[in-house]
Each structure stands twice: as C-alpha cells, then as structure tokens.
C-alpha atoms as a PDB file:
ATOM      1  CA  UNK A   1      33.414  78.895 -47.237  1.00  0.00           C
ATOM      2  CA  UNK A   2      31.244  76.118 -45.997  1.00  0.00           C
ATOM      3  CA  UNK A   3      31.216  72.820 -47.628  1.00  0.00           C
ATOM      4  CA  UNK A   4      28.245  72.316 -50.058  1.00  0.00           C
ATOM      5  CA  UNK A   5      25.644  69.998 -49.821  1.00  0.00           C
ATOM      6  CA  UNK A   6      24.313  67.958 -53.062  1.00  0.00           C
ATOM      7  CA  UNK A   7      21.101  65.406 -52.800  1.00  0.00           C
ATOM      8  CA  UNK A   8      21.175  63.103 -56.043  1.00  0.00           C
ATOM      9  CA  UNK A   9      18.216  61.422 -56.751  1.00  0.00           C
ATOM     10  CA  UNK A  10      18.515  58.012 -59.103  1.00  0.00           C
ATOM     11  CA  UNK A  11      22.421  57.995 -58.101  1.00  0.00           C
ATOM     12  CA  UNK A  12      23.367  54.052 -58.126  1.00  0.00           C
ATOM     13  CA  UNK A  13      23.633  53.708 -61.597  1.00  0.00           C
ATOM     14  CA  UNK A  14      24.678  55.629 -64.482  1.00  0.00           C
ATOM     15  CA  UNK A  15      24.566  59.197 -64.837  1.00  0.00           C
ATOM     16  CA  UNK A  16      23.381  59.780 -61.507  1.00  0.00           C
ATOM     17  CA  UNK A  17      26.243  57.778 -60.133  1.00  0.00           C
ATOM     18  CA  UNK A  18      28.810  59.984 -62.365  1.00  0.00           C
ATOM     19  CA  UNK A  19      27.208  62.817 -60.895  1.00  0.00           C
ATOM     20  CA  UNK A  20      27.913  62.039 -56.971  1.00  0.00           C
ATOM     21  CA  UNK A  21      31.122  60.962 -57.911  1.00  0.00           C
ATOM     22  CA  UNK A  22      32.263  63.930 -59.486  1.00  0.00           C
ATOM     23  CA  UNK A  23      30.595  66.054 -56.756  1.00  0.00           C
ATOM     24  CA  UNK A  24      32.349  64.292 -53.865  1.00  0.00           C
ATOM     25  CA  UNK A  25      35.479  64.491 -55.462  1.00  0.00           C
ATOM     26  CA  UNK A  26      35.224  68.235 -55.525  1.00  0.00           C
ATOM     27  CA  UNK A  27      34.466  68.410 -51.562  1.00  0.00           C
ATOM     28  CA  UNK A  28      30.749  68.578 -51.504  1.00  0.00           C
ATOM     29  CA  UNK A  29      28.713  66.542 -49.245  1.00  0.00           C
ATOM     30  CA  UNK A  30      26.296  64.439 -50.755  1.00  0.00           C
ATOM     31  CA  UNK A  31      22.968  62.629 -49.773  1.00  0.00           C
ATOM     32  CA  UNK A  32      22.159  59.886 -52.846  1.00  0.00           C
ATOM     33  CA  UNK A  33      18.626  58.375 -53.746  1.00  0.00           C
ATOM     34  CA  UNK A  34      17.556  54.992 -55.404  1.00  0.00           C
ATOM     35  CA  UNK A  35      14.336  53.051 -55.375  1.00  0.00           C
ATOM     36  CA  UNK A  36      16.657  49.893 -55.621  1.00  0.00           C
ATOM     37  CA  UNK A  37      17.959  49.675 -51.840  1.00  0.00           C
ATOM     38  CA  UNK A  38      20.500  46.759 -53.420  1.00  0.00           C
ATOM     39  CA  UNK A  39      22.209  49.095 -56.173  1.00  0.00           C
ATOM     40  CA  UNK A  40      22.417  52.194 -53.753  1.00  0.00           C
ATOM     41  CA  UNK A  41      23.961  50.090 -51.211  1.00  0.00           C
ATOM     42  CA  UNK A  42      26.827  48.724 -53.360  1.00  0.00           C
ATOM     43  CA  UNK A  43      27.230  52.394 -54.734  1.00  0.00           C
ATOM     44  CA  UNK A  44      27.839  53.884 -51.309  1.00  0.00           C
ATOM     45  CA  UNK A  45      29.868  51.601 -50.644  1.00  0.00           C
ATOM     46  CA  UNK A  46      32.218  52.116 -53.928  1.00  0.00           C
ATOM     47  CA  UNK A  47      31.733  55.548 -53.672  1.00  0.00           C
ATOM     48  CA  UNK A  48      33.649  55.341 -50.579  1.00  0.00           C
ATOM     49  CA  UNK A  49      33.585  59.465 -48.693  1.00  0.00           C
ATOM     50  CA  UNK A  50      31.346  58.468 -46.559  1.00  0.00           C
ATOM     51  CA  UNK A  51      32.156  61.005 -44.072  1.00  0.00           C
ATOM     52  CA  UNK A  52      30.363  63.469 -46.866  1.00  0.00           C
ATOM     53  CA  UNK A  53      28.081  60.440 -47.890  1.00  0.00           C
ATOM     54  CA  UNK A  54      24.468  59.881 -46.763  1.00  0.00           C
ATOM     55  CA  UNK A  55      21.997  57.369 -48.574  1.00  0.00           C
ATOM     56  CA  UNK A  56      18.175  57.538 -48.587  1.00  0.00           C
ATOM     57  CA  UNK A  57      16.471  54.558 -50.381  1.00  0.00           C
ATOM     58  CA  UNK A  58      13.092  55.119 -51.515  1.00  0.00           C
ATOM     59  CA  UNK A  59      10.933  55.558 -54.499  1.00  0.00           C
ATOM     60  CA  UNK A  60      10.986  59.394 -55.396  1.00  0.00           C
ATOM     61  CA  UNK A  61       7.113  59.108 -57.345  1.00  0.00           C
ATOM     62  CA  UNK A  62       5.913  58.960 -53.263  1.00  0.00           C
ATOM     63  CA  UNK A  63       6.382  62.586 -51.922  1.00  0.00           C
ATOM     64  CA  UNK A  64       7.536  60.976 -48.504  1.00  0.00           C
ATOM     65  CA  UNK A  65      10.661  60.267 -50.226  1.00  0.00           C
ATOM     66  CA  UNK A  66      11.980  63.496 -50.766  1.00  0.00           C
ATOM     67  CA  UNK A  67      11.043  65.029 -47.869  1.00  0.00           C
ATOM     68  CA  UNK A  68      12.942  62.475 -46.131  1.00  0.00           C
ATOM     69  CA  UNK A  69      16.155  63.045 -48.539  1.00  0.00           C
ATOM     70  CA  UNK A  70      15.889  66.803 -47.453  1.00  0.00           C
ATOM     71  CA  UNK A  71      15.587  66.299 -43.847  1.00  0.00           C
ATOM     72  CA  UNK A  72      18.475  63.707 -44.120  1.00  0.00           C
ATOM     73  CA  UNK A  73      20.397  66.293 -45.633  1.00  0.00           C
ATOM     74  CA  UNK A  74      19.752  68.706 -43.153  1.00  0.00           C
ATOM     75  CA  UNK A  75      20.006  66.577 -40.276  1.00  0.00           C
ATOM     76  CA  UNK A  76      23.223  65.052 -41.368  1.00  0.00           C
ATOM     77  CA  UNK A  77      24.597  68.264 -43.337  1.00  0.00           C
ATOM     78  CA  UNK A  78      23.472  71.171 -42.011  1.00  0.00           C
ATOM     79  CA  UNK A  79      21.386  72.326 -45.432  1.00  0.00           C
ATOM     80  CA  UNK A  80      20.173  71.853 -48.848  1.00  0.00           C
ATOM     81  CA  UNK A  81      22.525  73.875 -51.523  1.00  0.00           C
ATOM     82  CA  UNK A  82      21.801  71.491 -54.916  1.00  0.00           C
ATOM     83  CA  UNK A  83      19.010  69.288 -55.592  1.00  0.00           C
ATOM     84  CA  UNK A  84      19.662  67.294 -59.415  1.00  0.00           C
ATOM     85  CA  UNK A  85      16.542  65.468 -59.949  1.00  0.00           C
ATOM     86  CA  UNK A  86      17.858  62.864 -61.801  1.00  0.00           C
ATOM     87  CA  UNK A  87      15.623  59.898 -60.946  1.00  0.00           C
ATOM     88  CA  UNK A  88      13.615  58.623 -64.014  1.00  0.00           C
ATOM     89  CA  UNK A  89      12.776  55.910 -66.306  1.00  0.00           C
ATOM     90  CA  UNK A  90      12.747  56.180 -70.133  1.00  0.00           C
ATOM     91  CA  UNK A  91      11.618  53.299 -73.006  1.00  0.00           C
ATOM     92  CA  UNK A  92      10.195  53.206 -76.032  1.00  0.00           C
ATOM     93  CA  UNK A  93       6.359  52.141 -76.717  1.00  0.00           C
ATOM     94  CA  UNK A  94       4.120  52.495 -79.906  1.00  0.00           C
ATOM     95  CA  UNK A  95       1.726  55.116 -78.824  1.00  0.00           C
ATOM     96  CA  UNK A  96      -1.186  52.981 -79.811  1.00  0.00           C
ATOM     97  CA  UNK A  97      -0.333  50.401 -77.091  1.00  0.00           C
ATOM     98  CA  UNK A  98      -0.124  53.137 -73.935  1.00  0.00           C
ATOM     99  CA  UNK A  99      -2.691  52.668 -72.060  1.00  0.00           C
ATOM    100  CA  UNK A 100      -3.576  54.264 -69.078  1.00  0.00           C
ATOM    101  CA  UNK A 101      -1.272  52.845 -66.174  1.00  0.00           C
ATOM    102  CA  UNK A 102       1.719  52.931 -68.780  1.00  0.00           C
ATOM    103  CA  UNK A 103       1.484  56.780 -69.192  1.00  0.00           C
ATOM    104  CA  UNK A 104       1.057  56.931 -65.365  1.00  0.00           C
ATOM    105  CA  UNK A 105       4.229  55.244 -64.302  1.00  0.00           C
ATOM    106  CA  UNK A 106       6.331  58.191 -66.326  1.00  0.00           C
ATOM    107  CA  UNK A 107       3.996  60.941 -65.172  1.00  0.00           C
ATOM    108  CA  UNK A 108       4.235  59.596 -61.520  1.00  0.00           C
ATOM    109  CA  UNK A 109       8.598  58.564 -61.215  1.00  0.00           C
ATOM    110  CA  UNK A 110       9.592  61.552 -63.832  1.00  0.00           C
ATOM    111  CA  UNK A 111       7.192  64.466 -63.403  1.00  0.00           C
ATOM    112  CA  UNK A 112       5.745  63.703 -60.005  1.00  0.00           C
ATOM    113  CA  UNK A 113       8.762  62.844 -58.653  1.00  0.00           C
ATOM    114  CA  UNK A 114      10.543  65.577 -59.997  1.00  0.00           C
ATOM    115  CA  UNK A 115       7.634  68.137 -58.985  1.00  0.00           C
ATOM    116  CA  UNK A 116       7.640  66.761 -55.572  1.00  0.00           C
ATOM    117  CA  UNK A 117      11.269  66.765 -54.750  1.00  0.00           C
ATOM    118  CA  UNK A 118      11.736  70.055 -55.853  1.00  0.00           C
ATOM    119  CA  UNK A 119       8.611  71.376 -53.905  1.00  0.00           C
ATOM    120  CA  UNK A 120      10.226  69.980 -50.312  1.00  0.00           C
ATOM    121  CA  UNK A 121      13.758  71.540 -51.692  1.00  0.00           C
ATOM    122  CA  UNK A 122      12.689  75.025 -52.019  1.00  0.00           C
ATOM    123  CA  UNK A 123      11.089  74.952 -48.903  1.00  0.00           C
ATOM    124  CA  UNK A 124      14.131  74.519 -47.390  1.00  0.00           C
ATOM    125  CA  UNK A 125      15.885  76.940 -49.738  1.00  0.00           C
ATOM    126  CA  UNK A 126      13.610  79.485 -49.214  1.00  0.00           C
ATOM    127  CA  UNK A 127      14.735  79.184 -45.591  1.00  0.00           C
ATOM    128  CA  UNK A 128      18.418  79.113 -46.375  1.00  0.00           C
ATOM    129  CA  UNK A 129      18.654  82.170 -48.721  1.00  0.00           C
ATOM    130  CA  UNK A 130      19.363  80.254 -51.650  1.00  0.00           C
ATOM    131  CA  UNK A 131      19.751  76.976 -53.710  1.00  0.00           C
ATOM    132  CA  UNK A 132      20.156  75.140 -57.370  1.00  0.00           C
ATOM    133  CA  UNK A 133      17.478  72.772 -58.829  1.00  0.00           C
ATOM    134  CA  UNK A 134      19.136  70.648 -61.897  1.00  0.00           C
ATOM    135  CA  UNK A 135      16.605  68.401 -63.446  1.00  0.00           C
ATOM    136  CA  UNK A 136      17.473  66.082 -66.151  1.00  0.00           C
ATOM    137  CA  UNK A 137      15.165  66.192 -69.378  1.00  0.00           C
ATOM    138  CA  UNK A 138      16.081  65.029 -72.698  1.00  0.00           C
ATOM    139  CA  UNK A 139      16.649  66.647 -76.386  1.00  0.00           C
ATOM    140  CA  UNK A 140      14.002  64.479 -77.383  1.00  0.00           C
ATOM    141  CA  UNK A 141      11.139  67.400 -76.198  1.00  0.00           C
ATOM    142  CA  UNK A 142      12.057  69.630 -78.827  1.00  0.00           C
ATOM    143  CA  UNK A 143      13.972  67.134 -81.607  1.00  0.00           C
ATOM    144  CA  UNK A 144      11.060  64.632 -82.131  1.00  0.00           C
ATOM    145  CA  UNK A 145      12.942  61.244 -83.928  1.00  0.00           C
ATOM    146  CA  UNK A 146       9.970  59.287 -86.037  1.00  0.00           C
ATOM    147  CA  UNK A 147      11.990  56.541 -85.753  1.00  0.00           C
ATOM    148  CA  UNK A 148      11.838  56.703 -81.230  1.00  0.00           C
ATOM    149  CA  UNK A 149       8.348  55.408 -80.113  1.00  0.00           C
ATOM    150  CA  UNK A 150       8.803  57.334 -76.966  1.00  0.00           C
ATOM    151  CA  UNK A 151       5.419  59.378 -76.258  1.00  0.00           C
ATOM    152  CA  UNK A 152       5.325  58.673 -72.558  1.00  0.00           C
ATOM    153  CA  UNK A 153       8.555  59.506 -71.292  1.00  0.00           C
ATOM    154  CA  UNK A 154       8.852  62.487 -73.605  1.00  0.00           C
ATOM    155  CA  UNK A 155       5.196  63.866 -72.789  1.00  0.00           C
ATOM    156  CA  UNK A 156       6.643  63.413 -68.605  1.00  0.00           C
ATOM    157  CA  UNK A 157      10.403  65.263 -69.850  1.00  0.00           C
ATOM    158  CA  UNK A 158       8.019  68.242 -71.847  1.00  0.00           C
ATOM    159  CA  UNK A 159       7.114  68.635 -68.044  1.00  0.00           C
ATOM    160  CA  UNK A 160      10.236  68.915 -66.422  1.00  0.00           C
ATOM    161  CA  UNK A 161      11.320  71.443 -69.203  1.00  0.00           C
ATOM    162  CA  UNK A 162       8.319  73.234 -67.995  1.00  0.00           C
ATOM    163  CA  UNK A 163       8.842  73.064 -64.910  1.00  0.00           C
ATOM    164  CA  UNK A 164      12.300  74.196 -64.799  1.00  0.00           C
ATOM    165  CA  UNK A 165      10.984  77.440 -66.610  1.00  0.00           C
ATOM    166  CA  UNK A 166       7.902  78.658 -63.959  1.00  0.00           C
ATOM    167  CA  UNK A 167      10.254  77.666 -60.892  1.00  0.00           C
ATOM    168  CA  UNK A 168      13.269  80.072 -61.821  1.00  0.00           C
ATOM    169  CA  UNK A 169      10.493  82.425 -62.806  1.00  0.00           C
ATOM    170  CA  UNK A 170       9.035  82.025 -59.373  1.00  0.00           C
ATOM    171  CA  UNK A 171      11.893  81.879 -56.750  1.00  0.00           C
ATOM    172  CA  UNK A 172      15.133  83.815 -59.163  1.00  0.00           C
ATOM    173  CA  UNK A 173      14.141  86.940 -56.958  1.00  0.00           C
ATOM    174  CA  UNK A 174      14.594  84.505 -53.832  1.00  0.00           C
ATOM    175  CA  UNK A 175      18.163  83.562 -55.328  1.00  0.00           C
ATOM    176  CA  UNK A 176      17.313  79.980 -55.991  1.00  0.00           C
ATOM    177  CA  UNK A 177      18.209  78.977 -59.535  1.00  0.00           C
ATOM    178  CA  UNK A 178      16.734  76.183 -61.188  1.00  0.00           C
ATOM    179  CA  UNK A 179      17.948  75.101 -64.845  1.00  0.00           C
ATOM    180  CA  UNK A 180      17.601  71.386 -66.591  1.00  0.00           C
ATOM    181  CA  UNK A 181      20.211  69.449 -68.298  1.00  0.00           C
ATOM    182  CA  UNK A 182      18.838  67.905 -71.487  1.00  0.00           C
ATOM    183  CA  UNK A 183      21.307  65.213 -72.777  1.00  0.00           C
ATOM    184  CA  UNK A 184      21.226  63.376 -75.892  1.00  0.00           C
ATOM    185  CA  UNK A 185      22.723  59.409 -76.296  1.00  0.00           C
ATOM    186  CA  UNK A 186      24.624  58.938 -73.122  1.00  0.00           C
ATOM    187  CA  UNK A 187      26.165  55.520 -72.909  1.00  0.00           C
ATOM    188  CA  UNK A 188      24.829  53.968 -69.473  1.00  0.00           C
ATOM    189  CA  UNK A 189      22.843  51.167 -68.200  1.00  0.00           C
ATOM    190  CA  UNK A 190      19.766  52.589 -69.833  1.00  0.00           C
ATOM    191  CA  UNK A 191      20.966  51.989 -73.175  1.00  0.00           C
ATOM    192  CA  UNK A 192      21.000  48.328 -72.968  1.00  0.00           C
ATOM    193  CA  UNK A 193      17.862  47.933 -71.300  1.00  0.00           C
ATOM    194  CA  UNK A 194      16.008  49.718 -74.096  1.00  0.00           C
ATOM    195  CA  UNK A 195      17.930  47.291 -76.673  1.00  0.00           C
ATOM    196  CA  UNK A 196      20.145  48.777 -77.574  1.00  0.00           C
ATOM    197  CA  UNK A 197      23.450  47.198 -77.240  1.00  0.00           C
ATOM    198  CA  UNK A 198      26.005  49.003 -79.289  1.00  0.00           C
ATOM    199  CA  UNK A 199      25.266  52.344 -78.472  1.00  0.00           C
ATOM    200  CA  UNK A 200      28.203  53.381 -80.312  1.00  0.00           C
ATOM    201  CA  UNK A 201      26.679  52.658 -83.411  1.00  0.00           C
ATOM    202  CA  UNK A 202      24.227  55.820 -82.613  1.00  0.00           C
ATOM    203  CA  UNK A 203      27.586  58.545 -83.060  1.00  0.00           C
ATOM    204  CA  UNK A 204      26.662  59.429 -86.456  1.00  0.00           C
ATOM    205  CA  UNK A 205      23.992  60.923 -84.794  1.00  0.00           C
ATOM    206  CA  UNK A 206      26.138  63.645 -83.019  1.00  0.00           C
ATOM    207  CA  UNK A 207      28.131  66.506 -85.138  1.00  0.00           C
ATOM    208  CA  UNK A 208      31.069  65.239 -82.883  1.00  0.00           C
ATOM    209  CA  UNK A 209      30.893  61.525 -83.942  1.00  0.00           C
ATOM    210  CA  UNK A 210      30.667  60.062 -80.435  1.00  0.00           C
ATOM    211  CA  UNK A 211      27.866  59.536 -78.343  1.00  0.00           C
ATOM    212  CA  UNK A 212      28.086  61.276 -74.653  1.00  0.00           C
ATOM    213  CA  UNK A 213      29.488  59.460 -71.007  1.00  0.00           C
ATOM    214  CA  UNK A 214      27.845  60.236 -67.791  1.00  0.00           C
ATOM    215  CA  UNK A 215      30.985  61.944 -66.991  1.00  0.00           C
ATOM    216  CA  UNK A 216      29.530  64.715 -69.481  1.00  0.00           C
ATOM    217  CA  UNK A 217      26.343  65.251 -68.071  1.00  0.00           C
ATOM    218  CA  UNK A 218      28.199  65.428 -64.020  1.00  0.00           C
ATOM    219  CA  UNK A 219      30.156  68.102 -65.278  1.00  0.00           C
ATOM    220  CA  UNK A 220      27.535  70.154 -66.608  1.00  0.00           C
ATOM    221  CA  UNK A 221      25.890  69.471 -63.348  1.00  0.00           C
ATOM    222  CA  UNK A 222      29.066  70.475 -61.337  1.00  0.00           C
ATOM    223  CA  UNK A 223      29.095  73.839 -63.352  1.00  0.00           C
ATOM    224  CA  UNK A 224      25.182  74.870 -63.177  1.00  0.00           C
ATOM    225  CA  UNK A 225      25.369  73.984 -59.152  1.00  0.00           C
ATOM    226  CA  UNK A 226      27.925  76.404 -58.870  1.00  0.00           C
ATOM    227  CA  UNK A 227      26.787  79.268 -61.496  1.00  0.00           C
ATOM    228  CA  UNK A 228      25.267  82.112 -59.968  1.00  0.00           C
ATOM    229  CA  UNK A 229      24.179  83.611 -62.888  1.00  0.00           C
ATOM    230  CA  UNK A 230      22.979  80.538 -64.984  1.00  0.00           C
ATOM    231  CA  UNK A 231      18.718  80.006 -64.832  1.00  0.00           C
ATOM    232  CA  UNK A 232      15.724  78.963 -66.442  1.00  0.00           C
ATOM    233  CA  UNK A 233      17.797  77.196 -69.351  1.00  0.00           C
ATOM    234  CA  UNK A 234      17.050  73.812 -70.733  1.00  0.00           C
ATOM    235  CA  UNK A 235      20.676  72.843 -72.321  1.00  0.00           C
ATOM    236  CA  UNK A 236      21.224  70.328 -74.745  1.00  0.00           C
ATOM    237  CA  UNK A 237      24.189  68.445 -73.917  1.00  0.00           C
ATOM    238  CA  UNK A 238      24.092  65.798 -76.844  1.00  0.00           C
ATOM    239  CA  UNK A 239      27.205  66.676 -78.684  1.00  0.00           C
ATOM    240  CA  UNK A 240      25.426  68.811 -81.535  1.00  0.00           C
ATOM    241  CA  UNK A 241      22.607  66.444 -82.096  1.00  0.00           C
ATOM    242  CA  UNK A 242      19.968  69.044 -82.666  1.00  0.00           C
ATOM    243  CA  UNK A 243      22.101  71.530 -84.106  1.00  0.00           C
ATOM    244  CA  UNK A 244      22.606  69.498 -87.035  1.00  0.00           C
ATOM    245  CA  UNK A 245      23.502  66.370 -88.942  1.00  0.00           C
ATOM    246  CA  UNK A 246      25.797  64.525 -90.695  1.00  0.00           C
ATOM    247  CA  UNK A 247      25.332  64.119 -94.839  1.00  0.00           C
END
C-alpha cells in the first residue's frame, strides 16, 4: 500500500498543527500551509519528518496558493489523497459595525479559500481515481449563541457546510469524498485572541464538562481521511454542545 499524502492548510498553529502531527505520526506524507512564513517555519521544523514533510507558505484567499500546495504535493509526493481545509480566521463583531471589507476578509480566507483549494484538489483527484476533502466549519451554523456576535465568520462557515454538501454530491460517483468537521470550543491560540483567556471556564457548555483539544478534531480528521464510506456529513465534534445542556 502506498504511503498517503495529506496537504494541511492553516497548519502552524493550533488545530491545524495537531492535525499534521497526528497524520505524520501515522506514516502519511504531508505538505503544510500558512500565510505566516515565520510560524510555518518554526512548525516544520518541530514537526521534525521531514523526509514526509513539505511546506508551502502563502495566503490560501489567492487561488495561486493552492494550486501551488497541490503541485508541491505532487511534485514532491507523487499525488493528492487528503486535502483538510483548515485555514481560517474567526472573531466576534456586532453586526451593526460590519461593513463591507470586514465581511470580505471571511468570505475571501474561509469560503474563497476553501472553494479554491478544493477546486485545484479535485482536479487532481479526478485524475488519480480518488481523494478526501475535510473542511473545518463550526457548530455555530446551525446552534446560533445570542450571546456570540459572530455574523461574518458564521455567514463564510454556512458556506463551507454548503459546500461540503454539492461537492460529495458532485464527485461521490468519482470516489472522492468530501465531509466537514464542525467543532465546538477547542482550546488553541484562537481562543485567546478573541479574549478569551480561560477557555476552561466555557465547559459547562459541553454535556461532557470539558471543552475540546486540537488533538480531538486531528483524530476525527485521521478517521474521515481514511473512511471509505463516510460523505457529505457536517459532524459536530463539540462534546454534546448542541445536543443539549446542562440545568
């Protein structure tokens, strides 16, 4: 069986750095994406594999940038077998103060980028035979919180979710799944730049009393990458958040 190839897009931080982690510890090769050159240098470097480690820095709302993570992956790998669109950004705004190039930046780095990636993927998926597309929503899309001024970002995740649905509808019968990963409080760097710095305090929220670790989300990544029979599902990984609540 041939090794597996993985690109990771928003991998030097966080969950997308859990991810490649957990994906090069299980023998894949893996090709790993930030728009912050700095970060994804000192990530490759701690990663360490880097005989199954390529790095592409570039800012994934410009198309350019992942067609050049798939040809990277193909040059250096031999093919594309798991895209996880990853790459985002996500903060809080009252929706009376978005204006115009506010909504745009989430539109552009979340749905864009996300679109865009995945449109250079299948291409090359299409020519392999087959191929996984994880994207990375949020439980926010269908578990609105009054209290979470977060119209932009959520109005650019209601896309992904979309998306995720109309491309397993359009390429299942050409073997390429596509699902999305839709996670609830997951204690990373994002927390703390929203404000929030005990995210801990947010575990109430969950029906397990904890909030989630990237480690979560990579290993529901590890498990739709390798599921043959596994598509068009947005899953909530957000440790029974919108299932229920706490009295």
């Amino acid at each position: 069986m041939k090794t597996q190839t993985v690109i990771i897009t928003g991998a030097s931080t966080g969950i997308g750095k859990a991810i490649a982690g957990l994906f090069l510890k299980h023998e894949y090769n893996a090709v790993i994406n930030s728009a912050n050159a700095a970060n994804l240098t000192a990530t490759f470097n701690a990663l360490g594999y880097h005989e199954r480690l390529a790095m592409v820095a570039g800012d994934i709302s410009n198309p350019a940038t992942g067609q050049e993570l798939i040809n990277t992956a193909v040059t250096r790998f031999g093919a594309v077998d798991v895209l996880i669109n990853n790459a985002g950004i996500f903060e809080p705004k009252s929706f009376l103060d978005v204006d115009e190039p506010y909504l745009d930046r989430f539109l552009s780095i979340n749905l864009k980028g996300t679109f865009f990636t995945s449109q250079a993927a299948i291409g090359q998926m299409l020519r392999q035979g087959e191929g996984s597309i994880i994207n990375i929503g949020t439980v926010l899309v269908d578990h609105a919180i009054g209290g979470f001024p977060g119209t932009a970002p959520i109005s650019s995740k209601g896309g992904i979710h979309a998306l995720t649905r109309q491309l397993a509808a359009e390429f299942g019968k050409n073997n390429i799944r596509v699902n999305a990963i839709a996670p609830g409080i997951i204690r990373s760097p994002l927390q703390a730049k929203n404000g929030i710095s005990d995210a801990d305090s947010l575990a109430s929220l969950h029906l397990v009393d904890r909030i989630g670790e990237t480690s979560d989300v990579a290993e529901l990544a590890l498990y739709l990458a390798s599921s043959r029979f596994v598509t068009g599902e947005i899953i909530n990984l957000d440790g029974g958040h919108v299932a229920g609540h706490h009295m």
